[in-house]
N, C-alpha and C. Protein backbone atom coordinates (compact mmCIF):
# COMPACT_ATOMS: atom_id res chain seq x y z
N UNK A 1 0.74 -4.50 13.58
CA UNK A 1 1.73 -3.59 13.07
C UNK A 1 2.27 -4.05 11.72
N UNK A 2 2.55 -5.23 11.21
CA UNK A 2 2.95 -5.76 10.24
C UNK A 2 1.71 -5.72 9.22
N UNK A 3 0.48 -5.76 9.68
CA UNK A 3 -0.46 -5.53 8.71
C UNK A 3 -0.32 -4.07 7.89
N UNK A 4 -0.35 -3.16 8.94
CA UNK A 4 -0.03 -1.74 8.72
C UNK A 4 1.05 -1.63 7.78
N UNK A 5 2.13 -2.20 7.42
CA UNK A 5 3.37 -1.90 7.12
C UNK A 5 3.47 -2.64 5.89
N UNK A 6 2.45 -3.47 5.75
CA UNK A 6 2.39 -4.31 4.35
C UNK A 6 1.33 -3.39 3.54
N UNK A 7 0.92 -3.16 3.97
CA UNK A 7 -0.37 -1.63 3.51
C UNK A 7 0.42 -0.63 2.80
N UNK A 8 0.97 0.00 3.78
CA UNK A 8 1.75 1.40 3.07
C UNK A 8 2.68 0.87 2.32
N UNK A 9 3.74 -0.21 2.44
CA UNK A 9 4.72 -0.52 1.29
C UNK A 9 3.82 -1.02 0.11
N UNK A 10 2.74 -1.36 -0.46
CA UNK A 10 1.66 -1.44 -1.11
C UNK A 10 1.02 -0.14 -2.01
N UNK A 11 1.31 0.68 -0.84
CA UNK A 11 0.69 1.74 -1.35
C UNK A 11 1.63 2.82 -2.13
N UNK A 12 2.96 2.53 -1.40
CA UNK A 12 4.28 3.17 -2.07
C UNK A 12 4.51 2.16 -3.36
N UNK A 13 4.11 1.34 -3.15
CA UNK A 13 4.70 0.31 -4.35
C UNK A 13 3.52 1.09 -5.84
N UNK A 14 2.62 1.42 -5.44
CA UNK A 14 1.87 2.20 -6.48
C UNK A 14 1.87 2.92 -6.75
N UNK A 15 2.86 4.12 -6.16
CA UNK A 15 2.95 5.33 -6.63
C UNK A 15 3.34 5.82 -8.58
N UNK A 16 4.61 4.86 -8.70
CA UNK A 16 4.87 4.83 -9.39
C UNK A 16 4.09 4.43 -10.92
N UNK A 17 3.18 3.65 -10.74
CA UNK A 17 2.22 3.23 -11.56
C UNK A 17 0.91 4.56 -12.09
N UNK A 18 0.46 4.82 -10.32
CA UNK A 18 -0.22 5.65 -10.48
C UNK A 18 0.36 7.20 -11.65
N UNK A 19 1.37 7.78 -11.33
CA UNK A 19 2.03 8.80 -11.88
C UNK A 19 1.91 8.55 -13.60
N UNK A 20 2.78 7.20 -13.44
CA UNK A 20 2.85 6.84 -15.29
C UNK A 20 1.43 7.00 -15.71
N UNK A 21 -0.12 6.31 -15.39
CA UNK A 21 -0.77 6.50 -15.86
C UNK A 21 -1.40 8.51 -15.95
N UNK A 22 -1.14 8.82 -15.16
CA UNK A 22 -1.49 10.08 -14.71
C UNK A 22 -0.85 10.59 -16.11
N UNK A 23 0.43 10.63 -16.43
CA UNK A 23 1.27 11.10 -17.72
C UNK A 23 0.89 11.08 -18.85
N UNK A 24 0.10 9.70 -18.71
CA UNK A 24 -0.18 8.41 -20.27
C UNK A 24 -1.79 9.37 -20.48
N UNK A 25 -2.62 9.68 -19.45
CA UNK A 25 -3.79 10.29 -19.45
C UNK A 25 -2.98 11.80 -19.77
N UNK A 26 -2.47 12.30 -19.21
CA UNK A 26 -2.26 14.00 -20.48
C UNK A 26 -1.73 14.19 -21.67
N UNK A 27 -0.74 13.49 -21.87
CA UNK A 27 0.19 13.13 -23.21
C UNK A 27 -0.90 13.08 -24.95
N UNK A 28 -2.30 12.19 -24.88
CA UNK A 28 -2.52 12.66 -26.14
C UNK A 28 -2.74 13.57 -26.23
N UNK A 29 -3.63 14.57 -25.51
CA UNK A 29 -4.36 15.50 -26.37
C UNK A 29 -2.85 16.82 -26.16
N UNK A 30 -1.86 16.63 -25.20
CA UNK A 30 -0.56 17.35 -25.55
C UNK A 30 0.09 17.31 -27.41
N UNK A 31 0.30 15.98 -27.47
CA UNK A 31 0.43 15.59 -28.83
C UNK A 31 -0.25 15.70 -29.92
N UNK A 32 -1.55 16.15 -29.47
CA UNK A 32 -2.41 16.35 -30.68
C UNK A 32 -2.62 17.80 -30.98
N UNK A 33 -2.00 18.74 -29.82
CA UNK A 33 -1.94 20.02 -29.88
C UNK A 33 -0.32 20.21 -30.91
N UNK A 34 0.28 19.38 -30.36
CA UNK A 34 1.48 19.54 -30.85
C UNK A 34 1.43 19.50 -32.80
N UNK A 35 1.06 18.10 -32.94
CA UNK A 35 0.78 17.77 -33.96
C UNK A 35 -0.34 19.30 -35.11
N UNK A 36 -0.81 20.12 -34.19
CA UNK A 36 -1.42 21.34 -35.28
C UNK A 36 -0.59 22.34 -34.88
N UNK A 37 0.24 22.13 -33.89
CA UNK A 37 1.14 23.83 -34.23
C UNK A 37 2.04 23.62 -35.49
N UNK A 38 2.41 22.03 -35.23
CA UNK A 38 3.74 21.85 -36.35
C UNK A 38 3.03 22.16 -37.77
N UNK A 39 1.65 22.32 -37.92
CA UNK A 39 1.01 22.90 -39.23
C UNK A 39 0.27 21.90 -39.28
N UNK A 40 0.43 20.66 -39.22
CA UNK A 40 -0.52 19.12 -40.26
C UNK A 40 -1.80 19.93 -40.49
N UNK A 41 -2.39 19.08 -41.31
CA UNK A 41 -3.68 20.09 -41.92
C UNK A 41 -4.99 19.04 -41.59
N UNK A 42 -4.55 17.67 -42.15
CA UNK A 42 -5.79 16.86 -41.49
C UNK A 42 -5.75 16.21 -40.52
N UNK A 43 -7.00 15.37 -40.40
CA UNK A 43 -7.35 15.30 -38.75
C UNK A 43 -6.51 13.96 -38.59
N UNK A 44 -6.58 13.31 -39.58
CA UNK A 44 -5.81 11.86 -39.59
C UNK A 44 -4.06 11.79 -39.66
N UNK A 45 -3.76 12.88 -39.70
CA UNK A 45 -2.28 13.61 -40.40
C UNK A 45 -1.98 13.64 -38.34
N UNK A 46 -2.93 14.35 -38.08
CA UNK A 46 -2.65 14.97 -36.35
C UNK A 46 -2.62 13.56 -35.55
N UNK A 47 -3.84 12.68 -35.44
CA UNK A 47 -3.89 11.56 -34.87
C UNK A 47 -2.77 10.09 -35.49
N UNK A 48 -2.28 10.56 -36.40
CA UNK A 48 -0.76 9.24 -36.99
C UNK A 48 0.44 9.67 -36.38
N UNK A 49 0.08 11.04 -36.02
CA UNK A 49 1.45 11.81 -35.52
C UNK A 49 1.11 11.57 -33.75
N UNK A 50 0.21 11.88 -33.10
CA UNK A 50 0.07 11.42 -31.67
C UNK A 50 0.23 10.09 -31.56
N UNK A 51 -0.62 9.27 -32.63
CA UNK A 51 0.10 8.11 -32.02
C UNK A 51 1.47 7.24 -32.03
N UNK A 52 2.19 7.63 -32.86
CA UNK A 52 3.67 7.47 -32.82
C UNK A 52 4.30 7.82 -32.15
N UNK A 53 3.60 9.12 -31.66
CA UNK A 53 4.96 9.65 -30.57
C UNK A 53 4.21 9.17 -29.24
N UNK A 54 3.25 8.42 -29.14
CA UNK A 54 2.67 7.85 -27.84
C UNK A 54 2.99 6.49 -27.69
N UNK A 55 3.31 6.27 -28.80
CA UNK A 55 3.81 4.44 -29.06
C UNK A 55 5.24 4.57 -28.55
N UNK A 56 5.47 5.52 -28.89
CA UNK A 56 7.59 5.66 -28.47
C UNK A 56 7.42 5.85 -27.16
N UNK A 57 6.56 7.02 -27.01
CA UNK A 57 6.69 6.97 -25.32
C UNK A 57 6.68 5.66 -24.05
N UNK A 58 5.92 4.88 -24.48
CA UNK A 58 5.12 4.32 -24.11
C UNK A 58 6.74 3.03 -24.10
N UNK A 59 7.37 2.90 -25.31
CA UNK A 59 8.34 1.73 -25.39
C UNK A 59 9.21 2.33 -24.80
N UNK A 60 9.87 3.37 -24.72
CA UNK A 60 10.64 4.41 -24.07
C UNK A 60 10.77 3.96 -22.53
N UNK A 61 9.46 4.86 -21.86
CA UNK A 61 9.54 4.66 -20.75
C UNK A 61 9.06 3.72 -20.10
N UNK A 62 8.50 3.49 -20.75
CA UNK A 62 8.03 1.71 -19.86
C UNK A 62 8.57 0.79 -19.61
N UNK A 63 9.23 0.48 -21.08
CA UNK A 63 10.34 -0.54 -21.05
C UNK A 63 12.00 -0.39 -20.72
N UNK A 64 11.79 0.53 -21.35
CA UNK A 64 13.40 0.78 -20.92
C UNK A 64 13.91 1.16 -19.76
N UNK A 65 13.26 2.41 -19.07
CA UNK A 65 13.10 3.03 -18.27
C UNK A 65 13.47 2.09 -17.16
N UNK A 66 11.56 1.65 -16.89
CA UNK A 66 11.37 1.11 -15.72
C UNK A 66 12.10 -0.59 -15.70
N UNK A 67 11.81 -1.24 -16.72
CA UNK A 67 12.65 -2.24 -16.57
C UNK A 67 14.37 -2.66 -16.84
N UNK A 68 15.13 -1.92 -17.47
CA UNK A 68 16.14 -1.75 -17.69
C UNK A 68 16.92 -0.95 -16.20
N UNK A 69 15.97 0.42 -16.78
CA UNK A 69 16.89 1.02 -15.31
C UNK A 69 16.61 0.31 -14.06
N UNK A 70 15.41 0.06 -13.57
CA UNK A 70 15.00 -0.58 -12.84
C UNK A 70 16.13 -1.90 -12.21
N UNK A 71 16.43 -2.55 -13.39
CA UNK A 71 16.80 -4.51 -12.73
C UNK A 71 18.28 -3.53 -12.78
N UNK A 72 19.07 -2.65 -13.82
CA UNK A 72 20.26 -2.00 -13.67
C UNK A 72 20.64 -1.47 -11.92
N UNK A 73 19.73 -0.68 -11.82
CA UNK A 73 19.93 -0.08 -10.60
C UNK A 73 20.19 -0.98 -9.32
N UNK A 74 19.66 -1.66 -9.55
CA UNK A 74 19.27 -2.52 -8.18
C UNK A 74 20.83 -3.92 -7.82
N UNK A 75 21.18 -3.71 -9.41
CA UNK A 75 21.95 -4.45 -9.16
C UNK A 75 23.43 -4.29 -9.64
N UNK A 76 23.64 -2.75 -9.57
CA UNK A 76 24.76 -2.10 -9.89
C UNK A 76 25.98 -2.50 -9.03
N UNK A 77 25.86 -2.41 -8.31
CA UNK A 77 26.81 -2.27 -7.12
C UNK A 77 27.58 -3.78 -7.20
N UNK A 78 26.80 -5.35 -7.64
CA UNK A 78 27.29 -6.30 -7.71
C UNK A 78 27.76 -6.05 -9.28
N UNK A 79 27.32 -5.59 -9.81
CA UNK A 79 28.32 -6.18 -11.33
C UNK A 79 29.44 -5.28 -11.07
N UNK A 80 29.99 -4.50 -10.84
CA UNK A 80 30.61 -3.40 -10.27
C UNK A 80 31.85 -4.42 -9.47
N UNK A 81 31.37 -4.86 -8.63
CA UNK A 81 32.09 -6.39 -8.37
C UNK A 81 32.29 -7.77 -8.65
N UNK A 82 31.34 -7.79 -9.35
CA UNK A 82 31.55 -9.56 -10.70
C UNK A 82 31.10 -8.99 -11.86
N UNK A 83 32.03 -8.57 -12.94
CA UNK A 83 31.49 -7.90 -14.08
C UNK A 83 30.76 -9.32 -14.63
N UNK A 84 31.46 -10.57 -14.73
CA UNK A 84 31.26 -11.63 -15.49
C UNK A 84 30.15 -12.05 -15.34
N UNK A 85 29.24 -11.19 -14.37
CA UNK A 85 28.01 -11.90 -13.71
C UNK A 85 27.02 -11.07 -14.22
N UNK A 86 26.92 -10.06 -14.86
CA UNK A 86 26.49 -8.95 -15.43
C UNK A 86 24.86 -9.20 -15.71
N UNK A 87 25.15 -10.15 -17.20
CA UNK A 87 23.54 -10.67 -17.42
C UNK A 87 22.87 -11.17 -16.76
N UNK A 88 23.61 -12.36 -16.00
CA UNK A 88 23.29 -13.53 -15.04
C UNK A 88 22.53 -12.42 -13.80
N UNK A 89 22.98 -11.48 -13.66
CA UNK A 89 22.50 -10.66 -11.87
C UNK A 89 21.35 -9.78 -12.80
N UNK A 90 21.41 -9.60 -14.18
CA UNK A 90 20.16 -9.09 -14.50
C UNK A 90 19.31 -9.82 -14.75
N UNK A 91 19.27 -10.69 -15.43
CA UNK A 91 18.14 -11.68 -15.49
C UNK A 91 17.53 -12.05 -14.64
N UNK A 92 18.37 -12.16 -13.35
CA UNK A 92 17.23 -12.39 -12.01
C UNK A 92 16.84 -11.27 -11.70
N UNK A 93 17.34 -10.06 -11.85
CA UNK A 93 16.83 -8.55 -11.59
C UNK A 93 15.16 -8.59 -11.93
N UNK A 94 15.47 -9.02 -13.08
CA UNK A 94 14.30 -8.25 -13.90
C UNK A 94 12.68 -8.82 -13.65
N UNK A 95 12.90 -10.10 -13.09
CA UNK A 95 11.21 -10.35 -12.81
C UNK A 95 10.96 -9.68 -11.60
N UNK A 96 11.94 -9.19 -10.77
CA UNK A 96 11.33 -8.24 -10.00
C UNK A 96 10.43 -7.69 -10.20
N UNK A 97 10.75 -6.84 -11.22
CA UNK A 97 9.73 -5.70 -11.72
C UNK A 97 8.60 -5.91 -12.28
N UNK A 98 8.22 -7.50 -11.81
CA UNK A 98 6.54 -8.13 -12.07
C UNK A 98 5.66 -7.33 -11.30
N UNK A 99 6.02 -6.75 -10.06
CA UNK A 99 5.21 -6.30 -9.33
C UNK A 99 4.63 -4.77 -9.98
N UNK A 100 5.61 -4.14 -10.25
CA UNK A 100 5.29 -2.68 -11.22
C UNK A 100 4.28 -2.68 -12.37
N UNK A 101 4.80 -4.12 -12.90
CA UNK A 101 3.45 -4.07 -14.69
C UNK A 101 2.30 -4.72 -13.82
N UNK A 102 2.18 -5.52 -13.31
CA UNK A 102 0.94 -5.85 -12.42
C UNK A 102 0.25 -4.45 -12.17
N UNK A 103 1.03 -3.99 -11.04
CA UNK A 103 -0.25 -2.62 -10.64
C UNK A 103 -0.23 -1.35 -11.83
N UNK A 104 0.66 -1.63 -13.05
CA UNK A 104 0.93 -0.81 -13.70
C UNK A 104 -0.28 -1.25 -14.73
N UNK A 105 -0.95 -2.94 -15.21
CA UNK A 105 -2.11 -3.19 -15.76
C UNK A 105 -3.30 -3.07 -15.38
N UNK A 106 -3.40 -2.95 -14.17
CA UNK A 106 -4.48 -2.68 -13.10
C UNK A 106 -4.78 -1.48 -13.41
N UNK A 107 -3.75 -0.60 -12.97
CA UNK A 107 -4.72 0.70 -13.03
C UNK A 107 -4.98 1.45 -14.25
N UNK A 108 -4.09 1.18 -15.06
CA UNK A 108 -4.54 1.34 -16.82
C UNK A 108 -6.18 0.44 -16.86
N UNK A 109 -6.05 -0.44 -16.59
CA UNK A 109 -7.34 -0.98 -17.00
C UNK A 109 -9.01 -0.51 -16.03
N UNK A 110 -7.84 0.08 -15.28
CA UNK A 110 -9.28 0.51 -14.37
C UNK A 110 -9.70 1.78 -13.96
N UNK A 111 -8.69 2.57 -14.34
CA UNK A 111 -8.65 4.33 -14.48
C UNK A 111 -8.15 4.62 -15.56
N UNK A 112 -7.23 4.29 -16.17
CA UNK A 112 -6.83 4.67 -17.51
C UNK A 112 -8.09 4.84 -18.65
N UNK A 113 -8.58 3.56 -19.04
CA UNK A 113 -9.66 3.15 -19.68
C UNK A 113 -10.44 3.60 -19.86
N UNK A 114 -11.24 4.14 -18.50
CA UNK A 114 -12.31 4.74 -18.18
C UNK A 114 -12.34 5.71 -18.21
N UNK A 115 -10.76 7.14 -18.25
CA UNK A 115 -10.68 7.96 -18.95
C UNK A 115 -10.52 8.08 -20.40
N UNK A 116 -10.42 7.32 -20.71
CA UNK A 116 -9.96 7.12 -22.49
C UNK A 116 -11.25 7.59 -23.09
N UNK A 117 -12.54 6.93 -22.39
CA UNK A 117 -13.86 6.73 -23.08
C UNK A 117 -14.43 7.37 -22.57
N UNK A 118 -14.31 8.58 -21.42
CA UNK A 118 -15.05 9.08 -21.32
C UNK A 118 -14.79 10.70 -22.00
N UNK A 119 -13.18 10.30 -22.86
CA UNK A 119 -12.76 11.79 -23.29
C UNK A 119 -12.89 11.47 -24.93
């Protein structure tokens, strides 16, 4: 039973990874549509403009998001009650969220990728 239960919290623990890449895979060619309604005329004009706004995304929600909100959330409730402890309860927060960029490099490198090159 404990095998079972280390499985599915495993498998919930990837959801989140899975989704982001799922996003990260529709987002250029969104942006590159975007990039010719706004008018740009060349092809290099369209692709400087997707990738900036894929680079933001990317620092946006990745970092901020998941690791900020992330070690924040988890440890709201104590700074809330030791303000003075604030950084100190985030700093240990935050390697938590080793487990997220782990399966979050994994599957970029192993579905992400392999859509990249095959589009």
């Amino acid at each position: 039973m404990t095998n079972a239960s280390s499985i599915l919290s495993q498998l919930v623990g990837m959801v989140q990874p899975i989704c982001l890449v799922l996003i990260q895979q529709a987002l250029p060619p969104m942006f590159i549509a975007l990039g010719k309604v706004e008018g740009r005329t060349s092809y290099s004009n369209i692709m400087g403009s997707a990738f900036s706004r894929y680079f933001m995304f990317q620092i946006v929600n990745i970092f901020f998001v998941t690791v900020v909100a992330g070690s924040f959330f988890d440890t709201a409730s104590k700074i809330v009650e030791n303000p003075r402890m604030a950084f100190e309860l985030l700093g240990l927060s935050m390697p938590k969220q080793s487990a997220f960029f782990t399966n979050y490099i994994l599957l970029k490198t192993f579905i992400g990728l392999g859509a990249e090159l095959t589009r």
